[in-house]
Protein backbone atom coordinates (compact mmCIF):
# COMPACT_ATOMS: atom_id res chain seq x y z
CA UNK A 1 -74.02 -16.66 101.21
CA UNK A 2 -73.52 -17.53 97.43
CA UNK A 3 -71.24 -20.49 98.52
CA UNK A 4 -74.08 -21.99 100.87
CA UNK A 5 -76.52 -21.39 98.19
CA UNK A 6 -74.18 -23.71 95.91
CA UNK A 7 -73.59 -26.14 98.45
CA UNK A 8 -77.25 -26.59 99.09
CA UNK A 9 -78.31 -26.90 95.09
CA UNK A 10 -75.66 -29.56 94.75
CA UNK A 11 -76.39 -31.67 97.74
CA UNK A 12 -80.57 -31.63 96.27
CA UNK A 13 -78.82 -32.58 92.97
CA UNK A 14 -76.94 -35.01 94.66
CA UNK A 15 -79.76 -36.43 96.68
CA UNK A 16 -82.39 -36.39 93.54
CA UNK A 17 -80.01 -38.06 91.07
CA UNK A 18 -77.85 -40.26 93.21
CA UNK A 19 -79.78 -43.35 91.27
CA UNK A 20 -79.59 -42.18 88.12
CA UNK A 21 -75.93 -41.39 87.92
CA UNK A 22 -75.13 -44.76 88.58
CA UNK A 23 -77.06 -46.03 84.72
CA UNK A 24 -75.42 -45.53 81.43
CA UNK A 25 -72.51 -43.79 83.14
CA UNK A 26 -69.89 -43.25 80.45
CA UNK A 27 -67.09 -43.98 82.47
CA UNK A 28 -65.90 -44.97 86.33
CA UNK A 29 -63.44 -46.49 88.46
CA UNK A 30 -61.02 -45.83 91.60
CA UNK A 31 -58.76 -42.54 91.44
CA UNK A 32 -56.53 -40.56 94.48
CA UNK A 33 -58.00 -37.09 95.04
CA UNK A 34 -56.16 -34.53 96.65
CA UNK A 35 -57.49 -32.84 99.96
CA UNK A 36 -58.03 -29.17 99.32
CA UNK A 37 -57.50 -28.06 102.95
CA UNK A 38 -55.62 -30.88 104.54
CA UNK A 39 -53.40 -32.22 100.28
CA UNK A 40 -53.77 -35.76 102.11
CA UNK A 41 -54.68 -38.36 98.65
CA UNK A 42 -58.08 -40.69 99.35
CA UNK A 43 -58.94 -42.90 97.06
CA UNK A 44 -62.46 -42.42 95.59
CA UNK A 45 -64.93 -44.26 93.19
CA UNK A 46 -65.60 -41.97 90.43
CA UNK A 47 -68.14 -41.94 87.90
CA UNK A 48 -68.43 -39.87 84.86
CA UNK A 49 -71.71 -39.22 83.45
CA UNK A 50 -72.72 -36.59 80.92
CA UNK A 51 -70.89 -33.36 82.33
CA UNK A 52 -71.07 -34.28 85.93
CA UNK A 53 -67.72 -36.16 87.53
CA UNK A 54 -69.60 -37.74 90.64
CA UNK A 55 -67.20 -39.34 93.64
CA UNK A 56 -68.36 -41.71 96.28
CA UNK A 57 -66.53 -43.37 99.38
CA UNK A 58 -66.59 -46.29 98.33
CA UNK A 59 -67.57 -48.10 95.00
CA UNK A 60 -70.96 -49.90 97.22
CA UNK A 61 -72.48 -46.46 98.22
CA UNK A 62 -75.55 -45.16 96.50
CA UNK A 63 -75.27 -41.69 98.28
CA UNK A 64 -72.03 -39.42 96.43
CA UNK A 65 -69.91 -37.20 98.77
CA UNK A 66 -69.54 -34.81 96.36
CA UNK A 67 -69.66 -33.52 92.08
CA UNK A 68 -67.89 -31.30 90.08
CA UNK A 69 -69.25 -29.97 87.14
CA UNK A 70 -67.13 -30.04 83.56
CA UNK A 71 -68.36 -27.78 82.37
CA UNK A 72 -65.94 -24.92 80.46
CA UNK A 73 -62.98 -26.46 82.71
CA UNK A 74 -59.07 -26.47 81.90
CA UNK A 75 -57.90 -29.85 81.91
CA UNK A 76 -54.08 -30.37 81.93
CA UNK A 77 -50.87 -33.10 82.67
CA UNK A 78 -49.42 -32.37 85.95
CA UNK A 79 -46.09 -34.88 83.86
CA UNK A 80 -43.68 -34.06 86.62
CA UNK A 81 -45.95 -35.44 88.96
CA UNK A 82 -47.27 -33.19 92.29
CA UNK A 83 -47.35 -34.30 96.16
CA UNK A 84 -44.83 -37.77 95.74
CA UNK A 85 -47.66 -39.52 93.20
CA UNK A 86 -47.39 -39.88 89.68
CA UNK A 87 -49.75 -39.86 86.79
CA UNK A 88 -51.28 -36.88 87.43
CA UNK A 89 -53.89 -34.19 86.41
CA UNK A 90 -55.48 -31.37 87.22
CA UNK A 91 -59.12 -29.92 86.56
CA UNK A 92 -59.66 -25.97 86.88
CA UNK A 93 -62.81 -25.01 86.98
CA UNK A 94 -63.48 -21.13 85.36
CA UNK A 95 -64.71 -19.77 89.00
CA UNK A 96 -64.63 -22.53 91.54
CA UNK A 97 -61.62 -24.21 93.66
CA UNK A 98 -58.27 -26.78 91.61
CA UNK A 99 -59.31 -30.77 91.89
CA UNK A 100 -56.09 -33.08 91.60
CA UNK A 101 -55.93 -36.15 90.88
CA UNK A 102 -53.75 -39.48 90.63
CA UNK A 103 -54.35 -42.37 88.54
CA UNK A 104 -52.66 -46.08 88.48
CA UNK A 105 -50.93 -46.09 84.93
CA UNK A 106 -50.46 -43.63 82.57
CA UNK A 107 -53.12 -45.32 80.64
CA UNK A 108 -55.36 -44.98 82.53
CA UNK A 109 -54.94 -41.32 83.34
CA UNK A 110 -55.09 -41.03 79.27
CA UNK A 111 -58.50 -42.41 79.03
CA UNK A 112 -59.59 -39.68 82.37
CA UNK A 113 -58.30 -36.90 80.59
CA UNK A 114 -59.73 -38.12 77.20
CA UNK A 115 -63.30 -38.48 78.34
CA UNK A 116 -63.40 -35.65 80.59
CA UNK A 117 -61.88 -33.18 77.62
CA UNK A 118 -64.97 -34.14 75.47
CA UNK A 119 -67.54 -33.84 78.25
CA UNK A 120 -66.51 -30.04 78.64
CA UNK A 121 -68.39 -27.45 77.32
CA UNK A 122 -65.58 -25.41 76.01
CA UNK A 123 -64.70 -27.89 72.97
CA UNK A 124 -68.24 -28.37 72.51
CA UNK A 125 -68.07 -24.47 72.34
CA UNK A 126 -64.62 -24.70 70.01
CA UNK A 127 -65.85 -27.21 67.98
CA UNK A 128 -68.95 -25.46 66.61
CA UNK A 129 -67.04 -21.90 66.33
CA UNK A 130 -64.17 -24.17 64.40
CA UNK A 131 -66.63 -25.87 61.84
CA UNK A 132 -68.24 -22.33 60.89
CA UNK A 133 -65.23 -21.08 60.44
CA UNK A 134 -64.90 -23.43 57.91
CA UNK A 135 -68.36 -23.11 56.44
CA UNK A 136 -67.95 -19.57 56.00
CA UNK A 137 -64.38 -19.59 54.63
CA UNK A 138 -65.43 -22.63 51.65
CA UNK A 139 -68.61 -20.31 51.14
CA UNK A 140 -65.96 -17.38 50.34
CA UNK A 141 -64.07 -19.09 47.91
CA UNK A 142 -67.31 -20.56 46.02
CA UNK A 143 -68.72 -17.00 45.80
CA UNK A 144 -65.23 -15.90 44.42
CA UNK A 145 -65.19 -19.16 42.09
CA UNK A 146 -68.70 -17.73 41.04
CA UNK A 147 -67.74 -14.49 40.21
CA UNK A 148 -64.56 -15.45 37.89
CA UNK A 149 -67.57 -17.68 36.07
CA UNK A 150 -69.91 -14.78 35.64
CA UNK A 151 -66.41 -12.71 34.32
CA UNK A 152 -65.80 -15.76 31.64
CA UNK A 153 -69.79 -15.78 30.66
CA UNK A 154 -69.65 -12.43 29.94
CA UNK A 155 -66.30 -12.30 28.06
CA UNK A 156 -68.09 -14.96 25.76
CA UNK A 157 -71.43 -13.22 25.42
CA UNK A 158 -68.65 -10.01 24.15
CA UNK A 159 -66.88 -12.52 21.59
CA UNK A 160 -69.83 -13.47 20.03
CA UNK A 161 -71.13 -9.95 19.40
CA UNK A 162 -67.74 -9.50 17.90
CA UNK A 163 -67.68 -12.40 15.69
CA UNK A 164 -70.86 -11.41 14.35
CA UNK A 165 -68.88 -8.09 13.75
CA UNK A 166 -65.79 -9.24 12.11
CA UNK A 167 -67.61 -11.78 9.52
CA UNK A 168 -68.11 -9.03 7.64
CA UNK A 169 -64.07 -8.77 7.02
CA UNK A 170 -63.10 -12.28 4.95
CA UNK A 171 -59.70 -11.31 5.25
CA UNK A 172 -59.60 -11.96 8.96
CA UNK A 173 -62.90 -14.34 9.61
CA UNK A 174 -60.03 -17.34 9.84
CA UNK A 175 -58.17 -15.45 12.50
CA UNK A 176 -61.20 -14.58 14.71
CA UNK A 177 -62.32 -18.72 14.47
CA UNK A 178 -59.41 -19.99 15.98
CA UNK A 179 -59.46 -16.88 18.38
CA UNK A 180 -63.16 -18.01 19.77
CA UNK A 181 -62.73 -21.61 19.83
CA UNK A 182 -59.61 -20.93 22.15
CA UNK A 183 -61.90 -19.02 24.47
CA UNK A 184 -64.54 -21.96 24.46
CA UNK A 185 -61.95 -24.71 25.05
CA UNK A 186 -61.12 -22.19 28.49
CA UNK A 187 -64.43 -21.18 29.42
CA UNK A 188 -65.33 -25.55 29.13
CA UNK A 189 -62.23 -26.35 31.74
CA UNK A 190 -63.04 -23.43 33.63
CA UNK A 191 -66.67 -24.46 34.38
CA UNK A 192 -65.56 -28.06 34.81
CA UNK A 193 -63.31 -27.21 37.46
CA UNK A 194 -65.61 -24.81 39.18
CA UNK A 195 -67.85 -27.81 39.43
CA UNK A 196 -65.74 -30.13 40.88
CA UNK A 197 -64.18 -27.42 43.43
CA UNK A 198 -67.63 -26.30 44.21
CA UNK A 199 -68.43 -30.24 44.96
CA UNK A 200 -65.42 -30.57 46.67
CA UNK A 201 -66.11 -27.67 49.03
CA UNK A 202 -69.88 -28.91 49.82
CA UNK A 203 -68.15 -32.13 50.41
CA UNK A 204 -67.19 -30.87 53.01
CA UNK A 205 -69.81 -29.11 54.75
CA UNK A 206 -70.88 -32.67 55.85
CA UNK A 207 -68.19 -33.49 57.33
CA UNK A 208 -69.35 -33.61 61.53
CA UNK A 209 -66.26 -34.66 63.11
CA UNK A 210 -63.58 -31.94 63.51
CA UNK A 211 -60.41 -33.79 63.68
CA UNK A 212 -60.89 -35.89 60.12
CA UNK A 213 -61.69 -31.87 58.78
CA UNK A 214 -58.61 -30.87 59.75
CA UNK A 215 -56.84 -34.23 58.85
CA UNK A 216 -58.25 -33.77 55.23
CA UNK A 217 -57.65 -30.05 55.04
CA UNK A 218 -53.92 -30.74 55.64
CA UNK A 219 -52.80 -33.52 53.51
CA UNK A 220 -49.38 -33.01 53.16
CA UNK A 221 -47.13 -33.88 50.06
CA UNK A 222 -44.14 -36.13 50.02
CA UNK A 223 -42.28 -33.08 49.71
CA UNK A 224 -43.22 -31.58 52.26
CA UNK A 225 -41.38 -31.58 55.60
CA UNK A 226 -43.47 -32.03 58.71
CA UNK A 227 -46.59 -34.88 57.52
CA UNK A 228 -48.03 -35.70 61.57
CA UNK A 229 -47.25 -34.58 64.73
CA UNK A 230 -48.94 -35.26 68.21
CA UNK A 231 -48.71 -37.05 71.57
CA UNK A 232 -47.75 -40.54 71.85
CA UNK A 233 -46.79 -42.62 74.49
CA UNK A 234 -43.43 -45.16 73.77
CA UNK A 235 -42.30 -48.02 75.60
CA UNK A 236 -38.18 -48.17 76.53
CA UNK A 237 -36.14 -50.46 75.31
CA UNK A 238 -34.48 -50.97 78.65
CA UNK A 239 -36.58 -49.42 81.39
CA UNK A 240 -39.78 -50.99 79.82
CA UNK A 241 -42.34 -48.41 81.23
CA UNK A 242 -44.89 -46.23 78.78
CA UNK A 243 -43.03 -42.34 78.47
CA UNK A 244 -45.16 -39.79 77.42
CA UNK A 245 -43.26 -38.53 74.01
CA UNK A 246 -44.18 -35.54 71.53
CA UNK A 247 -43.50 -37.44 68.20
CA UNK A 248 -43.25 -35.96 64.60
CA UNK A 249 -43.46 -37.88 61.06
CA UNK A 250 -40.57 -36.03 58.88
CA UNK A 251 -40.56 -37.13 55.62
CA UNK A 252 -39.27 -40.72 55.94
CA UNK A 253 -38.26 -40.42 59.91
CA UNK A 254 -40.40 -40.59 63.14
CA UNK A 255 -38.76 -38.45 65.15
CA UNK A 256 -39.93 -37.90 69.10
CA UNK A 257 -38.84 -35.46 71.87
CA UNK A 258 -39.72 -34.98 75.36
CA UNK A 259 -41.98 -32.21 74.60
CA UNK A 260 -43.34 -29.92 71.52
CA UNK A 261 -41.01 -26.57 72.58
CA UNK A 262 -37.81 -28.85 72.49
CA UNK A 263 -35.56 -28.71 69.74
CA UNK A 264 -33.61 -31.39 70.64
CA UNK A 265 -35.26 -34.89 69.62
CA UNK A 266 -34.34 -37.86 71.94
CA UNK A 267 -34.79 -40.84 69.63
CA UNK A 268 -34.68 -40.98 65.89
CA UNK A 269 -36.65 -43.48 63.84
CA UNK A 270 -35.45 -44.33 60.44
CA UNK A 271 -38.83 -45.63 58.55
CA UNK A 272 -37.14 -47.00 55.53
CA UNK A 273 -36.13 -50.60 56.25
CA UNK A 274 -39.78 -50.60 58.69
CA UNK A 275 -42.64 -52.72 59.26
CA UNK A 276 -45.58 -51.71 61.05
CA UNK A 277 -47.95 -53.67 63.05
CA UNK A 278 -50.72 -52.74 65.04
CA UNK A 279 -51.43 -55.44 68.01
CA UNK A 280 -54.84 -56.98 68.79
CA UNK A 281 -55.60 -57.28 72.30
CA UNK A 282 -54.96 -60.23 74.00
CA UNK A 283 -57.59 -61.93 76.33
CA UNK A 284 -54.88 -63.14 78.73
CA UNK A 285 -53.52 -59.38 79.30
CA UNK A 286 -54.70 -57.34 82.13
CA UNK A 287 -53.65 -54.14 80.84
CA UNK A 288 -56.31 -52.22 78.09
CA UNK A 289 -53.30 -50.68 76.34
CA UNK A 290 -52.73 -53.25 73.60
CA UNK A 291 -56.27 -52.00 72.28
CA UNK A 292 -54.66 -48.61 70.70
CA UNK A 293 -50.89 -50.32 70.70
CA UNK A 294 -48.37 -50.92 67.74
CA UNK A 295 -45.08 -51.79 66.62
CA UNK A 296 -42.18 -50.70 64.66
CA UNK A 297 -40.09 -53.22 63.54
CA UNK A 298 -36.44 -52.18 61.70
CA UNK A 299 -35.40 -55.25 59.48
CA UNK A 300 -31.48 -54.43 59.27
CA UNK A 301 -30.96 -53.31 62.86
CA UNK A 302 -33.82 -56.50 64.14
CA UNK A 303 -34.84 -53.65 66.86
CA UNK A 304 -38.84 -53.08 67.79
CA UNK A 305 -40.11 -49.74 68.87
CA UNK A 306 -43.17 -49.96 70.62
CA UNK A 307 -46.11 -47.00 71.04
CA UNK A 308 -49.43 -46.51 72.47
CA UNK A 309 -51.81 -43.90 71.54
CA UNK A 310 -54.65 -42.77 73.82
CA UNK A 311 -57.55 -43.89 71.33
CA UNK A 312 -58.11 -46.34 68.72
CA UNK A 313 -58.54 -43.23 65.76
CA UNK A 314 -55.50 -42.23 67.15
CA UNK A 315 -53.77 -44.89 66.71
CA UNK A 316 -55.27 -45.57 63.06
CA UNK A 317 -54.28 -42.24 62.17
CA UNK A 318 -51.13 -42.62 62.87
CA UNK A 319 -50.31 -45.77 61.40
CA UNK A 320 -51.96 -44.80 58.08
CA UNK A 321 -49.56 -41.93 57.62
CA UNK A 322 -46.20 -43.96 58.90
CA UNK A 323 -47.73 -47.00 56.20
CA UNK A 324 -47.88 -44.16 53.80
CA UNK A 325 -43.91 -42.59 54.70
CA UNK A 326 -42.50 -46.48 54.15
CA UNK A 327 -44.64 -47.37 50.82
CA UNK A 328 -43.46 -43.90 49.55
CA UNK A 329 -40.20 -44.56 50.67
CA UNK A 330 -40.20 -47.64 49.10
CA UNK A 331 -40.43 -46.21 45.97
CA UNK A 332 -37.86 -43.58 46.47
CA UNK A 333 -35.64 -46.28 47.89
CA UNK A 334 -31.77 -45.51 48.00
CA UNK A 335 -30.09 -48.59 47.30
CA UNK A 336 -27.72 -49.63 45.50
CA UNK A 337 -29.77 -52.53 43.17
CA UNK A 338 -29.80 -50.19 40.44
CA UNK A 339 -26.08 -51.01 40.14
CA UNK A 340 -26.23 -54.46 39.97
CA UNK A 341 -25.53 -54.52 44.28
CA UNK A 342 -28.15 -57.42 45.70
CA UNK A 343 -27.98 -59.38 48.50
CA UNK A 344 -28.78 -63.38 48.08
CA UNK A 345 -26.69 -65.22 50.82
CA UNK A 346 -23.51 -66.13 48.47
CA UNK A 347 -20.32 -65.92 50.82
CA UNK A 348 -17.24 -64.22 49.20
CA UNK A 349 -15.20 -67.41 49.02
CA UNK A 350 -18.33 -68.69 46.72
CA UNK A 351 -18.18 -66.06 44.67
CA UNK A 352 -14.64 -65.93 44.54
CA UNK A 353 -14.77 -69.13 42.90
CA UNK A 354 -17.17 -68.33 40.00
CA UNK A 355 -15.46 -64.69 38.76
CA UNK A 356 -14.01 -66.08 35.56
CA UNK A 357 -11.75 -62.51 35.16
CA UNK A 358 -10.88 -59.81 37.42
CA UNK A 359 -9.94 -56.14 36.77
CA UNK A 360 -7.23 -54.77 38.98
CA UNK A 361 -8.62 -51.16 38.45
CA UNK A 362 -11.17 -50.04 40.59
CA UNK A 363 -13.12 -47.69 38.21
CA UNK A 364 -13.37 -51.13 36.34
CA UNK A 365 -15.09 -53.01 39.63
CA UNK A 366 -17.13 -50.40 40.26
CA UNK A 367 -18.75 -50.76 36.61
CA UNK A 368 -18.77 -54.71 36.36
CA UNK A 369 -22.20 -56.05 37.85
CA UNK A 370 -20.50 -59.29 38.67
CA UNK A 371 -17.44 -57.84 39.93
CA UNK A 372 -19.25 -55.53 41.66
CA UNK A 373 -21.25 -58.24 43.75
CA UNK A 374 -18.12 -59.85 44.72
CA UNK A 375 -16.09 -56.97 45.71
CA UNK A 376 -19.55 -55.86 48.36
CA UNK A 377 -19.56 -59.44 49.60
CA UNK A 378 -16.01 -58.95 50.57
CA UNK A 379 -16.25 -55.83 52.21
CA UNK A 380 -19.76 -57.22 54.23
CA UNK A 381 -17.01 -59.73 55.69
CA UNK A 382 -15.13 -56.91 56.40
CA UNK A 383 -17.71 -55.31 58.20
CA UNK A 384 -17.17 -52.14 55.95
CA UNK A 385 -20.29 -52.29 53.50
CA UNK A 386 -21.40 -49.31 54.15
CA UNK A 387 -18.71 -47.19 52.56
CA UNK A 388 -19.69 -49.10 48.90
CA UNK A 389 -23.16 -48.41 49.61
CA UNK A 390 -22.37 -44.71 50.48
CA UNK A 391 -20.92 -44.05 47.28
CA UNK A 392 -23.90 -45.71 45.21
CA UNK A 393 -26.42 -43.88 47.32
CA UNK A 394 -24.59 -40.65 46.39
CA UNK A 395 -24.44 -41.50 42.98
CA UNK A 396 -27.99 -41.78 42.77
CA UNK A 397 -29.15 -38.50 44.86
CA UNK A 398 -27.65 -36.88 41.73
CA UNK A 399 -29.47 -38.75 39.59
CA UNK A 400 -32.65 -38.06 41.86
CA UNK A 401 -35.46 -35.64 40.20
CA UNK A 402 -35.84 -31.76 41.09
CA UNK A 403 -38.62 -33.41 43.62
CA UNK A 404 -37.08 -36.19 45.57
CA UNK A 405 -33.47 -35.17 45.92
CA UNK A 406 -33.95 -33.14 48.93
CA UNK A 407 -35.41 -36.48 50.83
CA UNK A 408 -32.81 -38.70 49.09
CA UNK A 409 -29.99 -36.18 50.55
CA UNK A 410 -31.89 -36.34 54.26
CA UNK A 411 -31.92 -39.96 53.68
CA UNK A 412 -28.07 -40.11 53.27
CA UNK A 413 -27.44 -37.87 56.09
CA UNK A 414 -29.71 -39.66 58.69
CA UNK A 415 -28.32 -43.57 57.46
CA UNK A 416 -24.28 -43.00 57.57
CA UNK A 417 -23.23 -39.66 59.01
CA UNK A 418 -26.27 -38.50 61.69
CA UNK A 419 -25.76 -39.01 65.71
CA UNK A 420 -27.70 -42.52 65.60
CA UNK A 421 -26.60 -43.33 62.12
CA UNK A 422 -27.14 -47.07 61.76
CA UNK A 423 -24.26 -47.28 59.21
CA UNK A 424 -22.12 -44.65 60.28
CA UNK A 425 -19.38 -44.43 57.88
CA UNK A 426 -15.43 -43.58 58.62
CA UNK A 427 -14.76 -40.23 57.99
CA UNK A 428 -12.71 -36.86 59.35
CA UNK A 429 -14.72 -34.84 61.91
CA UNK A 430 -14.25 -31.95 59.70
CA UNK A 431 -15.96 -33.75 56.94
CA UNK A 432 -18.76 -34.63 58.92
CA UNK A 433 -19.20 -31.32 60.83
CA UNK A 434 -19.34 -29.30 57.14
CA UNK A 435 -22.30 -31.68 56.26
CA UNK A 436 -24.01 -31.49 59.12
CA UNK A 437 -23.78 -27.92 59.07
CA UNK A 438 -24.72 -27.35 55.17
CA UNK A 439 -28.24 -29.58 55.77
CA UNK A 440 -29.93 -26.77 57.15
CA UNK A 441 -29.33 -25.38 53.60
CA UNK A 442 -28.94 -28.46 51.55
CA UNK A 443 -27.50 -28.70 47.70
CA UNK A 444 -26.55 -31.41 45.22
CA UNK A 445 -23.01 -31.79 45.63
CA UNK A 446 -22.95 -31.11 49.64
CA UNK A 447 -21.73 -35.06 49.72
CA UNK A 448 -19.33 -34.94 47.00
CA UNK A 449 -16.00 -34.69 49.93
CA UNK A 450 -17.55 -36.94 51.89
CA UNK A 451 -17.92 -39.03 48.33
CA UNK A 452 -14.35 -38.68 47.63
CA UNK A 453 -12.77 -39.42 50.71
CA UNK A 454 -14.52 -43.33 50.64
CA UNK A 455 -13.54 -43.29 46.91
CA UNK A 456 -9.74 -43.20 48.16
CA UNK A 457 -10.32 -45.00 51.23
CA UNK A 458 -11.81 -47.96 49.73
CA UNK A 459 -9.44 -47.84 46.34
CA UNK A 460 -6.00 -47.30 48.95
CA UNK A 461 -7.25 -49.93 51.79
CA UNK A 462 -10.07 -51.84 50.94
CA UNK A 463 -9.60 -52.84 47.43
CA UNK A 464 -5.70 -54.59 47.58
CA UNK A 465 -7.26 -56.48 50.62
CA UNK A 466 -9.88 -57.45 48.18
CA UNK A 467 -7.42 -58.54 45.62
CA UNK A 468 -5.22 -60.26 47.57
CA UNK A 469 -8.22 -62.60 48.86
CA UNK A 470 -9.62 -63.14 45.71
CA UNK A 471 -5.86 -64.53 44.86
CA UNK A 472 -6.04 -66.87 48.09
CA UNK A 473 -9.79 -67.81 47.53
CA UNK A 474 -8.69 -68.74 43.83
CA UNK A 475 -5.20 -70.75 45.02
CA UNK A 476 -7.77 -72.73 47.45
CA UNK A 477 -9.90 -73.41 44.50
C-alpha cells in the first residue's frame, strides 16, 4: 500500500512539474540506465534539476517516465565497470531500490557524479555540521586566549601594588624597575598577538565554502611530507585514454597510485626540472576536458605528463601547490653550480683546447672550476655525467641546513638510485639495497658508500680516459 501511495505522489509530481523541470535545469544529457527487473541498459535523457534527477524516453518528450529523488543518497564509482559497460556509477537511495548507470567518457561520468554529490542533502547536512564544528572549536581557543589575558592583567594590577610597596626600600627600587618593565614588554606582545589570533580566528568564521576552510586550515610546510592528495584523472603515455589515478604531492614528487589503500605507487613524478601549464580550451575540440586540463612538462627527460581534474577549482588547486613544490624546489635546488659545474653548449674538444694547465690528480680537478668544467663535459660525452653530479649533490646534502637536508637526501635517492631514477647511477646491488632500506630512517652520511664507490670509479676508469683525451684533443690542436 505504501509503495502505491509513492507511486501515485510521484506520477502527480511528475504530471504537475513536467514543464517546469525542463527551465533552468542545472544539468542534462543522454545516459544508459540499468533495468531493475529485466539489467537490460536503455538509454535515457536525463535532466538534473534542484534535487530531483528526472529521465525521459527520449530528449523531445515533455512527459518524464520516471524521478528519483537525491536526496541523502550514496553516490559511488562502480571503476571496474558492472554488466560489460564502462564508466559507471551507482546511486543508493537510504530506503528505496539501487539506480545504475553508464556514461560515454569518464568525463563525463565526473561531471554526473560531481553535480549529483552537491544536490544531495547529506553534504548539505555535512557541510553545516563541519563549519560549526569549526565555529565552536576557534570560539574555544579565543575564550582560552581570553583567559591567559585576564591571568596577565591581573599579574600587572599585583606588580604595581608591589612597586608601590618596594619604593619604600632604595636599596632595591633599581631591581624592581627593570623587573616591571620586563613584565610590560610581555604583557604588550601578549595582547598584540591575542589580537591578531583573535582576528585571525574571526577571519575565519566568514569563510562559506568548506573546501578553501579546510585548504587554509592545512597549509603544510616545506618540511612537511604529504602537501595534497586527491583524485585525478592522467592520460597514458602509450595507451592515450584518461585513468582514474589517486595522486599525492610529496615534498618535491607527484606521486600517483591506482587507489588511496595502495602502497605501491605506479608512476613517479620528479617536480624539480618541471614546468606546469594549464591548457585553455580549444574551440575546435569536441571534448569539455581541456577546460580543467594541464600539463607537466620535464625539461631533461623532454617527457609531458598530462592530467585532468573533475572541476576548474580543482584543477587550480592543484596547480597552485605543484607551482609552489617547483619554485620551492628551485630554491633548494641540488646542483652542482655551486662548484663551478654549468652547462653552456662548449663540446669537450673546445674546451680541451682552451685549459692552459692540467692537474693529473683528481682531488686537484675536482677543486679547479675550469678543470672541473672540462672534466664534466668529457664525461657528458661519455654518457656518465651523472656519477660527477652524484658526488656534488652529496657534497652539498651535508652542507644542507637542519631543515632541508631531509628533502635534499629524498631528492638524491629519487634522481640516481630509485626504481624510475632518471640518472640512475652504476653501483653494487648491495649498495643500493642498504640505501633504499636506511630511507625509511634517513641520516647524513647514509650516501657516504654510495659516495665513495663513484669517487674510485670515476678516479680508476673515468679520469685516465679523461687524460688521455685531453692529450689527443691537445696533439690535434
Amino acid at each position: 500500500e505504501k509503495k502505491k501511495m509513492k507511486l501515485v505522489s510521484v506520477e502527480s509530481f511528475l504530471r504537475v512539474r513536467a514543464v517546469d523541470i525542463r527551465s533552468d535545469s542545472t544539468f542534462a544529457g543522454f545516459m544508459l540506465k540499468e533495468g531493475s527487473k529485466t539489467k537490460v541498459w536503455k538509454n535515457r535523457y536525463f535532466v538534473l534539476k534542484n534535487d530531483w534527477l528526472v529521465y525521459y524516453e527520449t530528449e523531445q518528450d515533455e512527459v518524464p517516465i520516471g524521478a528519483i529523488l537525491i536526496a541523502d543518497v550514496e553516490i559511488k564509482y562502480l571503476d571496474s565497470g558492472h554488466n560489460n559497460k564502462q564508466y559507471c556509477f551507482i546511486i543508493k537511495p537510504p530506503q528505496s531500490k539501487e539506480y545504475i548507470f553508464s556514461c560515454s567518457d569518464s568525463f563525463t561520468m565526473a561531471k554526473w557524479v560531481e553535480l549529483l554529490s552537491n544536490a544531495s542533502y547529506s553534504k548539505i547536512k555535512q557541510n553545516c555540521s563541519d563549519l560549526l564544528e569549526t565555529q565552536r572549536k576557534l570560539e574555544e581557543q579565543i575564550q582560552t586566549l581570553k583567559r591567559q589575558q585576564d591571568s596577565f592583567l591581573k599579574t600587572a594590577t599585583e606588580m604595581e601594588t608591589l612597586k608601590e610597596s618596594l619604593k619604600e626600600s632604595l636599596g632595591r627600587e633599581s631591581k624592581l624597575q627593570l623587573r616591571l618593565t620586563h613584565l610590560s614588554t610581555s604583557q604588550t606582545s601578549f595582547s598584540t598577538s591575542l589580537t591578531t589570533e583573535s582576528q585571525k580566528s574571526f577571519k575565519y568564521l566568514d569563510i562559506i565554502d568548506l573546501d578553501e576552510l579546510a585548504l587554509r586550515l592545512s597549509v603544510s610546510d616545506e618540511t612537511n611530507c604529504v602537501v595534497k592528495e586527491g583524485w585525478l584523472f592522467k592520460r597514458g603515455l602509450i595507451n592515450r585514454t584518461k585513468k582514474r589515478r589517486w595522486c599525492c604531492l610529496e615534498g618535491f614528487t607527484l606521486i600517483y597510485f591506482n587507489s588511496p589503500e595502495e602502497k605501491k605507487p605506479i608512476g613517479v613524478i620528479t617536480l624539480e626540472n618541471c614546468l606546469i601549464n594549464v591548457e585553455k580550451p580549444s574551440r575546435l575540440s569536441t571534448d569539455p576536458s581541456p577546460y580543467f586540463n594541464f600539463t607537466l612538462h620535464h625539461a631533461i627527460t623532454d617527457r609531458g605528463y598530462y592530467f585532468s581534474a573533475t572541476s576548474e577549482l580543482e584543477r587550480d588547486s592543484w596547480v597552485e601547490a605543484i607551482r609552489h613544490s617547483i619554485q620551492f624546489a628551485k630554491k633548494q635546488k641540488v646542483v652542482s653550480e655551486f662548484f663551478g659545474i654549468t652547462e653552456n653548449g662548449e663540446s669537450f674538444e673546445e674546451l680541451a683546447k682552451q685549459l692552459p694547465k692540467v692537474s693529473r690528480s683528481f682531488d686537484e680537478i675536482l677543486t679547479d672550476t675550469t678543470q672541473l668544467h672540462c672534466f664534466r663535459a668529457f664525461l657528458a660525452k661519455e654518457y656518465a655525467s651523472e656519477n660527477l653530479l652524484f658526488y656534488f649533490d652529496v657534497e652539498n646534502l651535508k652542507k644542507a641546513s637542519d631543515k632541508t637536508w631531509m628533502i635534499v637526501a629524498k631528492n638524491i635517492y629519487d634522481q640516481y638510485l630509485g626504481p624510475d631514477a632518471p640518472s640512475e647511477v652504476n653501483l653494487p646491488i648491495d649498495i643500493v639495497n642498504s640505501i633504499t632500506a636506511e630511507m625509511n630512517s634517513p641520516h647524513r652520511k647514509m650516501f657516504n658508500v654510495a659516495q665513495k664507490e663513484i669517487y674510485n670509479l670515476m678516479r680508476n676508469d673515468a679520469v685516465p680516459r679523461f687524460f688521455s683525451a685531453l692529450d689527443h684533443a691537445r696533439r690535434r690542436k
